[in-house]
C-alpha atoms as a PDB file:
ATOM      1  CA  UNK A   1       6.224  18.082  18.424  1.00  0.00           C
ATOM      2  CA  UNK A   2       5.658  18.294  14.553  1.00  0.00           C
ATOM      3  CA  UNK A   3       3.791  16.616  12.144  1.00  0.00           C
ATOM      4  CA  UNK A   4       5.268  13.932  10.307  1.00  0.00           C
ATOM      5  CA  UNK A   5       3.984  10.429   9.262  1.00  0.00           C
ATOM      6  CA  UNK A   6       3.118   7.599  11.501  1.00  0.00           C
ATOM      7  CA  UNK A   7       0.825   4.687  11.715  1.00  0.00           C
ATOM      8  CA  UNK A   8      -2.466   4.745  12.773  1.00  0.00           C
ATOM      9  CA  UNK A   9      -4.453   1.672  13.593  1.00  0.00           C
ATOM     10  CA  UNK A  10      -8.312   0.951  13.467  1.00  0.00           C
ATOM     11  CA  UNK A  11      -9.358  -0.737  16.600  1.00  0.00           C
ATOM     12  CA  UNK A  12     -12.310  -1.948  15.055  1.00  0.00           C
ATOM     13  CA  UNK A  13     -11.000  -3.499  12.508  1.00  0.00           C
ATOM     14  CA  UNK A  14      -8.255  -4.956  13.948  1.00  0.00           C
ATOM     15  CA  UNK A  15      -8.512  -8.637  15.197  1.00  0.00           C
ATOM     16  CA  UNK A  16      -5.215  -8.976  16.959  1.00  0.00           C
ATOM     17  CA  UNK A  17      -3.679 -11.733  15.057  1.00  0.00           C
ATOM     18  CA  UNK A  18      -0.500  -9.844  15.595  1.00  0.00           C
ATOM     19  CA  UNK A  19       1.254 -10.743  11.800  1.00  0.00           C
ATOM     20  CA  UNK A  20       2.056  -7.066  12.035  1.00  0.00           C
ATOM     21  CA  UNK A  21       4.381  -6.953  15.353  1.00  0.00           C
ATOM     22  CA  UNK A  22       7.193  -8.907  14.015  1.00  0.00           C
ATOM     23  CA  UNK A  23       7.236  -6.377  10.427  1.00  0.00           C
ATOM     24  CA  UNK A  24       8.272  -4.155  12.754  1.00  0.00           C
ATOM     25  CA  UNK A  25      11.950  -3.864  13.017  1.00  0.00           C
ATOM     26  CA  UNK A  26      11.525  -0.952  15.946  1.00  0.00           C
ATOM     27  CA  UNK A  27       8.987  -3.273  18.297  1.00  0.00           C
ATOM     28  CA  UNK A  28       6.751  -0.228  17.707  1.00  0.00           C
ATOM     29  CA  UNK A  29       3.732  -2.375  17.847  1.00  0.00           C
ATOM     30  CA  UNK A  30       2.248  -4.602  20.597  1.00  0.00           C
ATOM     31  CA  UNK A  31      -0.974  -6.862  21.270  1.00  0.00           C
ATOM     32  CA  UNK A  32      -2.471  -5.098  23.718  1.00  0.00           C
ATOM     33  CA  UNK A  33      -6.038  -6.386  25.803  1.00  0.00           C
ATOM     34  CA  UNK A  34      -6.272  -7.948  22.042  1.00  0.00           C
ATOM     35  CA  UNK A  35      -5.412  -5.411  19.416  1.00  0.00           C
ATOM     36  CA  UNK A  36      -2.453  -4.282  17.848  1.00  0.00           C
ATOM     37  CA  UNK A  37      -1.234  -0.976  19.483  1.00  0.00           C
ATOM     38  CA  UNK A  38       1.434   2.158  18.995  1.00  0.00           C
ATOM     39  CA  UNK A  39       3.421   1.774  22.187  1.00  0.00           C
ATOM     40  CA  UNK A  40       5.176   5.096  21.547  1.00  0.00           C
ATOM     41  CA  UNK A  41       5.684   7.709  19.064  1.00  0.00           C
ATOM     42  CA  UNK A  42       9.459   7.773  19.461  1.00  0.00           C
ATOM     43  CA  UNK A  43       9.619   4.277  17.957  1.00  0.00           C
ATOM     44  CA  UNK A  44       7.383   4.685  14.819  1.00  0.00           C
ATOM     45  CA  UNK A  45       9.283   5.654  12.071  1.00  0.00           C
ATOM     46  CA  UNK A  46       6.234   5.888   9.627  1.00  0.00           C
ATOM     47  CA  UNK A  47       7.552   3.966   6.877  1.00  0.00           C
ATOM     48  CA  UNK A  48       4.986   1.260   6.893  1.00  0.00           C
ATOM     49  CA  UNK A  49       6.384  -2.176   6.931  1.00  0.00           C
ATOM     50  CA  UNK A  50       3.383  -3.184   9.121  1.00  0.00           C
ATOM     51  CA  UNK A  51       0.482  -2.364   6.595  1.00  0.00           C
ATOM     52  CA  UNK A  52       1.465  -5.725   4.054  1.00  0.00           C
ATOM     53  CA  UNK A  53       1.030  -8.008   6.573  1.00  0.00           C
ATOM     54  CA  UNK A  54      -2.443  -6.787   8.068  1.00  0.00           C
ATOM     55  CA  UNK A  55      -4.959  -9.112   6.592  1.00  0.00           C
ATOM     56  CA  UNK A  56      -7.836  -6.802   7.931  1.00  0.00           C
ATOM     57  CA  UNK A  57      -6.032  -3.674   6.110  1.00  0.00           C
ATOM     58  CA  UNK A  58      -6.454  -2.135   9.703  1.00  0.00           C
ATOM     59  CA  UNK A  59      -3.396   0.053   9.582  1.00  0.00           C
ATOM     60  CA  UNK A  60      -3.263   2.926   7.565  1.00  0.00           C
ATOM     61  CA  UNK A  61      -0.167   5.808   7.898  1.00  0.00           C
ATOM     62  CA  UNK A  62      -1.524   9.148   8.598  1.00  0.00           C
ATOM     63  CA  UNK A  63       0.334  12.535   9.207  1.00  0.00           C
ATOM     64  CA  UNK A  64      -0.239  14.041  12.568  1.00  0.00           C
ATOM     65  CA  UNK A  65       1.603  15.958  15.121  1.00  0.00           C
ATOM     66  CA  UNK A  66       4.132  13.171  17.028  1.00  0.00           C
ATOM     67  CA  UNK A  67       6.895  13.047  18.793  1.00  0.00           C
ATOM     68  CA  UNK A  68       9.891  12.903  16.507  1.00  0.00           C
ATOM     69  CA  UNK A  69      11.278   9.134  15.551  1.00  0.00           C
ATOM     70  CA  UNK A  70      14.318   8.680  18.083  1.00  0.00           C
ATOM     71  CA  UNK A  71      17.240   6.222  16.718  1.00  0.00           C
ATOM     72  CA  UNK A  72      19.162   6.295  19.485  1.00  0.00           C
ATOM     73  CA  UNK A  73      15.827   5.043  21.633  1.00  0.00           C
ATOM     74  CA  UNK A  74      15.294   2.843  18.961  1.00  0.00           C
ATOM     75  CA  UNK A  75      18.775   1.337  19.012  1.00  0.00           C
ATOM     76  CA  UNK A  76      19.164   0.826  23.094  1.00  0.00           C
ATOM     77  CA  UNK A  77      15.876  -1.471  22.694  1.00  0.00           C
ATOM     78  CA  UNK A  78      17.171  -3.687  19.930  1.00  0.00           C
ATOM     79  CA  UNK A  79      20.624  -4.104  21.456  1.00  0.00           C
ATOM     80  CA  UNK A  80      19.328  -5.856  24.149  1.00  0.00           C
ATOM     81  CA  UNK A  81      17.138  -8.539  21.523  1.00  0.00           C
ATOM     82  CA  UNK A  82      20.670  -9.606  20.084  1.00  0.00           C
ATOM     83  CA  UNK A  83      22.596  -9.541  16.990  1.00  0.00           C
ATOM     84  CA  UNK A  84      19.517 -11.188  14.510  1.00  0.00           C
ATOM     85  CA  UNK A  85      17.220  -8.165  15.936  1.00  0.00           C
ATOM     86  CA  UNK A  86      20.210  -5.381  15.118  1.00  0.00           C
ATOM     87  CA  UNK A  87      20.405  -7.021  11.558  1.00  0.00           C
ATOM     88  CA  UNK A  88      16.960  -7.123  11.097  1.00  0.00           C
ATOM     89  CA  UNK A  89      16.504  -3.670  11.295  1.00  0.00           C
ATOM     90  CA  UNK A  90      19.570  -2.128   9.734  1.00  0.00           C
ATOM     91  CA  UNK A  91      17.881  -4.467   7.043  1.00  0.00           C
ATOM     92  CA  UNK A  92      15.005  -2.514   7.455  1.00  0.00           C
ATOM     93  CA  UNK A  93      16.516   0.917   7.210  1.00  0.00           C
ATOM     94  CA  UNK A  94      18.775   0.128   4.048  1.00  0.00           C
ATOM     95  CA  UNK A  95      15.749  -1.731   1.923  1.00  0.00           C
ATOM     96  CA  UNK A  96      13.762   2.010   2.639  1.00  0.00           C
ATOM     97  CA  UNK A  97      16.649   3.672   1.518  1.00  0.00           C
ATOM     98  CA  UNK A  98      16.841   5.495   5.324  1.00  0.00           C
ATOM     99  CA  UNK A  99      20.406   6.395   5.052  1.00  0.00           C
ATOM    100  CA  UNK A 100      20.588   8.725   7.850  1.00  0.00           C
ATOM    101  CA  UNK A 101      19.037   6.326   9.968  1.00  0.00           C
ATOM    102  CA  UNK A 102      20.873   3.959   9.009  1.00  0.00           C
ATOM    103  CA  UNK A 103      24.265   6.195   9.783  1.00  0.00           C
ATOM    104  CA  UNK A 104      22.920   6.740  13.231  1.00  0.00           C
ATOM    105  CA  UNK A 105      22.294   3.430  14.185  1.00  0.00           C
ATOM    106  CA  UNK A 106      25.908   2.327  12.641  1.00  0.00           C
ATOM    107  CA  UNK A 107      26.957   5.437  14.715  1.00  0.00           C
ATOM    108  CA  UNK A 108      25.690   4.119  17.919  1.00  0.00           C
ATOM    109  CA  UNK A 109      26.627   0.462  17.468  1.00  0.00           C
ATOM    110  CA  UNK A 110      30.576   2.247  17.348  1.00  0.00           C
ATOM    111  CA  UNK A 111      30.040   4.237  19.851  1.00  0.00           C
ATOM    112  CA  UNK A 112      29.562   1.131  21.867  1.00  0.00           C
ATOM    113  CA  UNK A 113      31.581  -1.068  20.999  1.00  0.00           C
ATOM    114  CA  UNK A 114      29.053  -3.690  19.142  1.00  0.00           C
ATOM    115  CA  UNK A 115      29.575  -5.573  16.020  1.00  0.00           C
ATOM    116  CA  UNK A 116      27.906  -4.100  13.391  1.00  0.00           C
ATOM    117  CA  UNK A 117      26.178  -7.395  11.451  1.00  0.00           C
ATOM    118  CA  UNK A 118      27.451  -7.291   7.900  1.00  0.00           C
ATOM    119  CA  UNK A 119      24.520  -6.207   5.314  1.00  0.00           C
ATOM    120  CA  UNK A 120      24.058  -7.797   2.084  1.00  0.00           C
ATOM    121  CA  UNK A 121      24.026  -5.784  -0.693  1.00  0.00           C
ATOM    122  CA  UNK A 122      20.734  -4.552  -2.319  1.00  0.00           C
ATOM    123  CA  UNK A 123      20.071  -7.597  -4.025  1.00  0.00           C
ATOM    124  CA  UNK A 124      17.253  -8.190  -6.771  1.00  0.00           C
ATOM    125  CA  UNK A 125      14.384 -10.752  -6.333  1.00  0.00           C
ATOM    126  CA  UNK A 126      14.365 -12.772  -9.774  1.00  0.00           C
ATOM    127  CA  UNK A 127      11.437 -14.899 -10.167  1.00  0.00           C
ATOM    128  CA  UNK A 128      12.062 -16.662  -6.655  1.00  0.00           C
ATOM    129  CA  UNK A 129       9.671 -16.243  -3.500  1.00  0.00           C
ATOM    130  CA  UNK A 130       9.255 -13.223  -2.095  1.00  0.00           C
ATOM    131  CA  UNK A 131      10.632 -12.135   1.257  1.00  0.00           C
ATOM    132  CA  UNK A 132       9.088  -9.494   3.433  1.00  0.00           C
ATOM    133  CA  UNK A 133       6.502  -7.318   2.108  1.00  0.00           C
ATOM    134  CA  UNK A 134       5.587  -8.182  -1.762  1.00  0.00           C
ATOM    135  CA  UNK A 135       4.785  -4.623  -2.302  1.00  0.00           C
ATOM    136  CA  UNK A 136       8.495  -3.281  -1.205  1.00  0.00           C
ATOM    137  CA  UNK A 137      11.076  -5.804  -2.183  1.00  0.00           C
ATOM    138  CA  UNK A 138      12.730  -5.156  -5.608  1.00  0.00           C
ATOM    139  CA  UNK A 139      12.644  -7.527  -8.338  1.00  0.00           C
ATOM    140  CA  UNK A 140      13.810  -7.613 -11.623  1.00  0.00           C
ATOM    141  CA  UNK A 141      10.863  -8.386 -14.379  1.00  0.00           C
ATOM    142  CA  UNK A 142      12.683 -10.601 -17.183  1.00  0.00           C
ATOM    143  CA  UNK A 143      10.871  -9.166 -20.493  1.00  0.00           C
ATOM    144  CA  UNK A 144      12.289 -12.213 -22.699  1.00  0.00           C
ATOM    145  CA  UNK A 145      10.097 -11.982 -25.582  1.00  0.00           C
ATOM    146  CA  UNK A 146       8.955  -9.055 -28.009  1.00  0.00           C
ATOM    147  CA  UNK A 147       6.937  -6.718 -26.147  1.00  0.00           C
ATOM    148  CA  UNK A 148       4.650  -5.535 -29.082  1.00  0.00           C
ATOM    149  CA  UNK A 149       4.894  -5.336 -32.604  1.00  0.00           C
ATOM    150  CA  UNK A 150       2.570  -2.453 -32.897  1.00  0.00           C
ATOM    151  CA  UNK A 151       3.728   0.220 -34.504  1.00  0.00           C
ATOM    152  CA  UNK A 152       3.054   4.288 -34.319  1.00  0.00           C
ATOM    153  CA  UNK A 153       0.999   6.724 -31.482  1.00  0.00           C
ATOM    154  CA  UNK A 154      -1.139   4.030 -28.983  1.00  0.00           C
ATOM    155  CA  UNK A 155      -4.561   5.859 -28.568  1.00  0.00           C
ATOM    156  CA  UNK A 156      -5.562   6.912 -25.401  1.00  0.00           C
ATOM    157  CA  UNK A 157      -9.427   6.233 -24.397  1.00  0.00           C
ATOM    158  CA  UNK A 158      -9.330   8.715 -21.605  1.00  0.00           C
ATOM    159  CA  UNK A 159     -12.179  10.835 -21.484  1.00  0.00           C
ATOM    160  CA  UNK A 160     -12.187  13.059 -18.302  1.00  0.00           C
ATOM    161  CA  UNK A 161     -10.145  15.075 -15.934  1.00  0.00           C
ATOM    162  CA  UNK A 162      -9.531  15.068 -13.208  1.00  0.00           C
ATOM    163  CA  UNK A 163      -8.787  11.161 -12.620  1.00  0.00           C
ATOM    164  CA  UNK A 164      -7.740  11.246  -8.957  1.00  0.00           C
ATOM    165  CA  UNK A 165      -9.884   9.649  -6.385  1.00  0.00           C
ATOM    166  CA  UNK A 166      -9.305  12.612  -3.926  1.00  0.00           C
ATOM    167  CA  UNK A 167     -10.357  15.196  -7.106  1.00  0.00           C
ATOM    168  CA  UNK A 168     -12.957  13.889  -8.589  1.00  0.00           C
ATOM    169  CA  UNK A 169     -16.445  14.501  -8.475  1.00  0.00           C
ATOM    170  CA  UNK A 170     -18.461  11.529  -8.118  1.00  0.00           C
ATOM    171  CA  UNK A 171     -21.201  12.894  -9.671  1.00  0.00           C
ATOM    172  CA  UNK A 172     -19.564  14.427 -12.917  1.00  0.00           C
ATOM    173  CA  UNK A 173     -21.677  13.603 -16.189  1.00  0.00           C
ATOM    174  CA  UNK A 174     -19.598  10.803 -17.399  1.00  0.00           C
ATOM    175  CA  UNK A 175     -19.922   8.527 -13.878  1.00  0.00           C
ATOM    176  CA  UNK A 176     -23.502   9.233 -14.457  1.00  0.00           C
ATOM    177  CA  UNK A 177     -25.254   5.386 -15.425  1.00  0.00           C
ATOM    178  CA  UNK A 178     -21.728   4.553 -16.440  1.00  0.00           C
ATOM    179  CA  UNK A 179     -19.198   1.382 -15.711  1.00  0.00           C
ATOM    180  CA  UNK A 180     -16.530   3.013 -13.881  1.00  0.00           C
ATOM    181  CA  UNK A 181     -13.298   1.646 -13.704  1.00  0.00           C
ATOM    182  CA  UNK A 182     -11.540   2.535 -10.076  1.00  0.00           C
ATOM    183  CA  UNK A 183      -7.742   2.072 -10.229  1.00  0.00           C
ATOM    184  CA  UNK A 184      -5.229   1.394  -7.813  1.00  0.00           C
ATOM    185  CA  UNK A 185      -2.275   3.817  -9.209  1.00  0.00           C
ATOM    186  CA  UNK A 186       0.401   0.987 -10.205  1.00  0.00           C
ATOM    187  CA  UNK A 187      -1.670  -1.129 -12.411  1.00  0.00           C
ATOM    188  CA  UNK A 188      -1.237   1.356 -15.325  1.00  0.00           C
ATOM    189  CA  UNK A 189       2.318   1.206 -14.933  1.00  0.00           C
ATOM    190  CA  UNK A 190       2.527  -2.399 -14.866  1.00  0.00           C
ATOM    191  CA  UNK A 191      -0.168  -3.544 -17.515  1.00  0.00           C
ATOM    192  CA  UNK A 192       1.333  -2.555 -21.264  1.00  0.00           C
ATOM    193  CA  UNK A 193      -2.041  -2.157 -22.644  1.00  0.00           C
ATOM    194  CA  UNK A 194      -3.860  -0.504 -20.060  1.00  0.00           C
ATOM    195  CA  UNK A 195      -5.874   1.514 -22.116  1.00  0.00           C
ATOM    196  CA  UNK A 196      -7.326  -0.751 -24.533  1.00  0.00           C
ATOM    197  CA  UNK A 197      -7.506  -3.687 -22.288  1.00  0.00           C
ATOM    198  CA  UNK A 198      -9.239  -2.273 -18.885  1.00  0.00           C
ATOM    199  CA  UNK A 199      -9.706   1.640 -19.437  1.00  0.00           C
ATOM    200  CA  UNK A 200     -11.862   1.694 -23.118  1.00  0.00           C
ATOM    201  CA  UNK A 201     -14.976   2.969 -22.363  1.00  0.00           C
ATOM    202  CA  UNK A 202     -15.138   3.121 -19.158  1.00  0.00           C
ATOM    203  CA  UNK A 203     -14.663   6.595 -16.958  1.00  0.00           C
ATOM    204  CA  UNK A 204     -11.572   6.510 -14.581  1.00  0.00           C
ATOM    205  CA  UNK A 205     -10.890   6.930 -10.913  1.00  0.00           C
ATOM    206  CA  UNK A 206      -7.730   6.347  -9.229  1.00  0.00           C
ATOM    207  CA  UNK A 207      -6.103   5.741  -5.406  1.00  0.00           C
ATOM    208  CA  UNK A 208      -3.865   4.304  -3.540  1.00  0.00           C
ATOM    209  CA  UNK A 209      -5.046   2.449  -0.444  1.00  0.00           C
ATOM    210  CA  UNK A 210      -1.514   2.578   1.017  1.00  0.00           C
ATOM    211  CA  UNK A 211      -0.369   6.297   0.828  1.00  0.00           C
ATOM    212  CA  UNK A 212      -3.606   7.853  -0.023  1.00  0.00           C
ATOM    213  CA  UNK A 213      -4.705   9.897   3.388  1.00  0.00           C
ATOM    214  CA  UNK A 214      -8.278  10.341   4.170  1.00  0.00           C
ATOM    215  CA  UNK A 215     -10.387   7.016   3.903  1.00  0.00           C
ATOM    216  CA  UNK A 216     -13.793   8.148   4.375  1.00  0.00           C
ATOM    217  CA  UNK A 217     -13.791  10.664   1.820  1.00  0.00           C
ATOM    218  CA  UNK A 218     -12.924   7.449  -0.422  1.00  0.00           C
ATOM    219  CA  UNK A 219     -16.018   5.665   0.918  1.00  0.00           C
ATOM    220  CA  UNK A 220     -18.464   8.828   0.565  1.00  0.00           C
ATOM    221  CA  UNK A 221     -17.070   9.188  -2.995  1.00  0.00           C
ATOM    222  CA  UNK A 222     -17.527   5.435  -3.771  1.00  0.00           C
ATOM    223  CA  UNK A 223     -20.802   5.095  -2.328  1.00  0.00           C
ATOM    224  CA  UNK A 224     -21.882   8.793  -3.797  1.00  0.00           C
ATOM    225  CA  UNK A 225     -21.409   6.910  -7.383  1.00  0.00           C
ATOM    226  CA  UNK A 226     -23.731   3.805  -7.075  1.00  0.00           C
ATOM    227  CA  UNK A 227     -26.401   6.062  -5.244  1.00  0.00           C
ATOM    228  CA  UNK A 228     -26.037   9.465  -6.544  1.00  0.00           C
ATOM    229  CA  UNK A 229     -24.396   8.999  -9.684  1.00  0.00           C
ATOM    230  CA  UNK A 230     -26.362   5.650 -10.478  1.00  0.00           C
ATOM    231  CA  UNK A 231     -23.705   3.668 -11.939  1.00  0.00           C
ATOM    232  CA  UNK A 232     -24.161   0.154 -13.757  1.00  0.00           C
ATOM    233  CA  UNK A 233     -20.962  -1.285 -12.310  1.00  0.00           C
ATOM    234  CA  UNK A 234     -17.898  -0.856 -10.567  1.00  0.00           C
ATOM    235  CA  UNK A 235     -14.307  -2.668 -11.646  1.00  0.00           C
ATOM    236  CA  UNK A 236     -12.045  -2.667  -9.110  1.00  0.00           C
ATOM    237  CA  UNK A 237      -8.366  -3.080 -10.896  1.00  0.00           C
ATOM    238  CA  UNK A 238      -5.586  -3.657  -8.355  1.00  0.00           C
ATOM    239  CA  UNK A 239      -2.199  -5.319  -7.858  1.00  0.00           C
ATOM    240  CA  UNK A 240      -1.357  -8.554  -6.497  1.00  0.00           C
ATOM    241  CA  UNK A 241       0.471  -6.890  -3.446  1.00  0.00           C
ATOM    242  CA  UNK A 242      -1.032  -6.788   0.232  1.00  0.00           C
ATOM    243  CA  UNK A 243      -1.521  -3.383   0.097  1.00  0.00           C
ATOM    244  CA  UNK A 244      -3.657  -2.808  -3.033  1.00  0.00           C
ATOM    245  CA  UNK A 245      -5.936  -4.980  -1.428  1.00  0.00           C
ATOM    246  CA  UNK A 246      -7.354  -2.462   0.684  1.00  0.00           C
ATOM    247  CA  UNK A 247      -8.586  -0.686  -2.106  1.00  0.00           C
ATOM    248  CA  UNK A 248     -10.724  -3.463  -2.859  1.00  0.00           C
ATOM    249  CA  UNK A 249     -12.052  -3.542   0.984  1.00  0.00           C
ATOM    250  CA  UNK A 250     -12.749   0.258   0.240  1.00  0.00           C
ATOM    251  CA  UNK A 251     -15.269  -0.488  -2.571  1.00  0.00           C
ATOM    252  CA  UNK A 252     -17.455  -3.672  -0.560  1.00  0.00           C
ATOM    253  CA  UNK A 253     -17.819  -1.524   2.700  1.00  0.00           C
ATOM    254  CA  UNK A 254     -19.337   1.569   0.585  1.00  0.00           C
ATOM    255  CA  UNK A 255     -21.097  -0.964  -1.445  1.00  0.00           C
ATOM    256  CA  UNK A 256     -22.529  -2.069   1.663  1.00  0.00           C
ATOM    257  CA  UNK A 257     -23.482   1.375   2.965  1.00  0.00           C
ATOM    258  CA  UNK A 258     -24.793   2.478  -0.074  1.00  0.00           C
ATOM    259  CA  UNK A 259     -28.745   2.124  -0.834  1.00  0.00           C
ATOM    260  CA  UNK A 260     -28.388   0.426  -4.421  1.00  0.00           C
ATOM    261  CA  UNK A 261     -26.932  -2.353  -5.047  1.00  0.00           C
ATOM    262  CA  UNK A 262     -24.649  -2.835  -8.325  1.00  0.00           C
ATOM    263  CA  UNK A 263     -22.354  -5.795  -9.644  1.00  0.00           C
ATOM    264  CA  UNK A 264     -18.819  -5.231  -8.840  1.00  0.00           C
ATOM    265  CA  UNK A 265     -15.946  -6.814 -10.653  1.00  0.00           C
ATOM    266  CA  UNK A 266     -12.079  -7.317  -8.999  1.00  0.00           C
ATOM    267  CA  UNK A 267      -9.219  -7.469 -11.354  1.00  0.00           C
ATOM    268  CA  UNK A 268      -6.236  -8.452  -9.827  1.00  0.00           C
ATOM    269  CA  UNK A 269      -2.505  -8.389 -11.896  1.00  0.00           C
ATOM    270  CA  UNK A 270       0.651  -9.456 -11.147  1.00  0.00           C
ATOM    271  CA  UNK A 271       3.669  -7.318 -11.094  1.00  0.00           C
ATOM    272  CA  UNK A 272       4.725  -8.758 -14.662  1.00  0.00           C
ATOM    273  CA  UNK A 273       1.134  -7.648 -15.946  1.00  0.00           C
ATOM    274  CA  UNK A 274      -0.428 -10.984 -16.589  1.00  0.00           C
ATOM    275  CA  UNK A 275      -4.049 -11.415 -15.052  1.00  0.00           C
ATOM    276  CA  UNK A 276      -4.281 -13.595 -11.982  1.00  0.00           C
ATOM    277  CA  UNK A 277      -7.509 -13.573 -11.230  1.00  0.00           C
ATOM    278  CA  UNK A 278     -11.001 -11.669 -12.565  1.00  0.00           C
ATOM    279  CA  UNK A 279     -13.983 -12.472 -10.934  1.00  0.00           C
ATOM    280  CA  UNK A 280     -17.878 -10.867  -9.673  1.00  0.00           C
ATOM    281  CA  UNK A 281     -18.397 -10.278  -6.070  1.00  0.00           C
END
């Protein structure tokens, strides 16, 4: 046993709609008396292809002491589901970049004898629907027109440190009474004008629902800022992907625990950086 990553699922939440047993590749998951359960260590490979489709952001990866990810296990369960369930997850392997998965699974297909299903190349999404998990697949973002004709330094309107969720305090002087901006970490990669669009003037937190580890130290934090820290409002700025979603789910339940009640505002942007939707909740 050692610790490594692996996916952890909130029985609570969970409603059993089962969208997230066939993003597994391994058959990892099952509906069990209703929910979605680990059947087994040994098939969990901890990359996460199951958290997109989760509507109830339910599963979360965690690292923990587990029984180490077994190809060869994995591989004399999908043999028997056919040649569309071998592709499927080679698929899965090569779009995580799991080469030495992926050479033991090629291994064991030769050592028996199997067809091994030819793999498309890496190939790049360009403005065409999505397939699989929005917040994996590659795409290529034509930039057709001149990105900015501003010239010189941009100014940065960043007023505090530290800026991580996990490092913060939530009841440093400038959350105090303030309208604080809480980030999912991609959106200031993907919006050119980050700074003076969303971040002027307001004091900065940042997370990410998907890879971030401990969850209720999020919800302590978020709710320690509307009733310790007394702030006006809260914008939630995320990306259009499943996952960032969760970071939105994050702010309502501590807004719900929380004494006070405050406006809070969800920006959601699109992987080019365009707006698609701003609203109150």
């Amino acid at each position: 046993m050692a610790k490594r990553k692996i996916v952890k699922i909130d029985q609570e939440k969970c409603t059993g709609c089962g969208l997230c047993i066939p993003a597994c590749p391994e058959g990892a998951l099952q509906i069990i008396d209703g929910k979605a359960r680990l059947i087994s260590d040994l098939f969990c490979d901890g990359l996460g292809a199951c958290l997109g489709p989760c509507p109830e952001n339910a599963i979360s990866i965690e690292e923990r002491e587990a029984e180490p990810y077994d190809e060869s296990r994995i591989m004399e369960n999908i043999v028997k589901q056919g040649e569309n369930t071998i592709k499927a997850h080679l698929k899965h392997l090569q779009e995580h970049n799991q080469k030495e998965f992926l050479q033991q699974a090629i291994a064991f297909l030769k050592k028996r004898n199997i067809e091994i299903p030819i793999l498309e190349e890496e190939k790049i999404v360009e403005d065409k629907e999505i397939k699989g998990c929005p917040g994996i697949v590659m795409q290529n973002i034509k930039k057709t027109e001149n990105q900015s004709n501003e010239e010189g330094k941009r100014k940065s309107y960043l007023t505090h440190w530290p800026i991580q969720l996990h490092l913060i305090s939530p009841t440093a002087p400038h959350y105090k009474k303030a309208d604080v901006l809480l980030c999912a970490d991609c959106v200031a990669y993907t919006a050119g004008d980050f700074h003076k669009d969303y971040l002027q003037g307001k004091p900065l937190a940042i997370a990410c629902p998907k890879l971030d580890q401990g969850r209720e130290i999020y919800l302590e934090k978020i709710q320690s800022w509307i009733d310790d820290a007394r702030i006006n409002t809260l914008t939630v700025l995320i990306m259009q992907v499943p996952c960032c979603r969760g970071l939105l789910l994050l702010a309502k339940e501590a807004a719900n625990k929380a004494k006070r009640k405050i406006p809070i505002k969800v920006i959601v942007i699109d992987i080019k950086g365009d707006i698609l939707s701003e609203e109150w909740i």
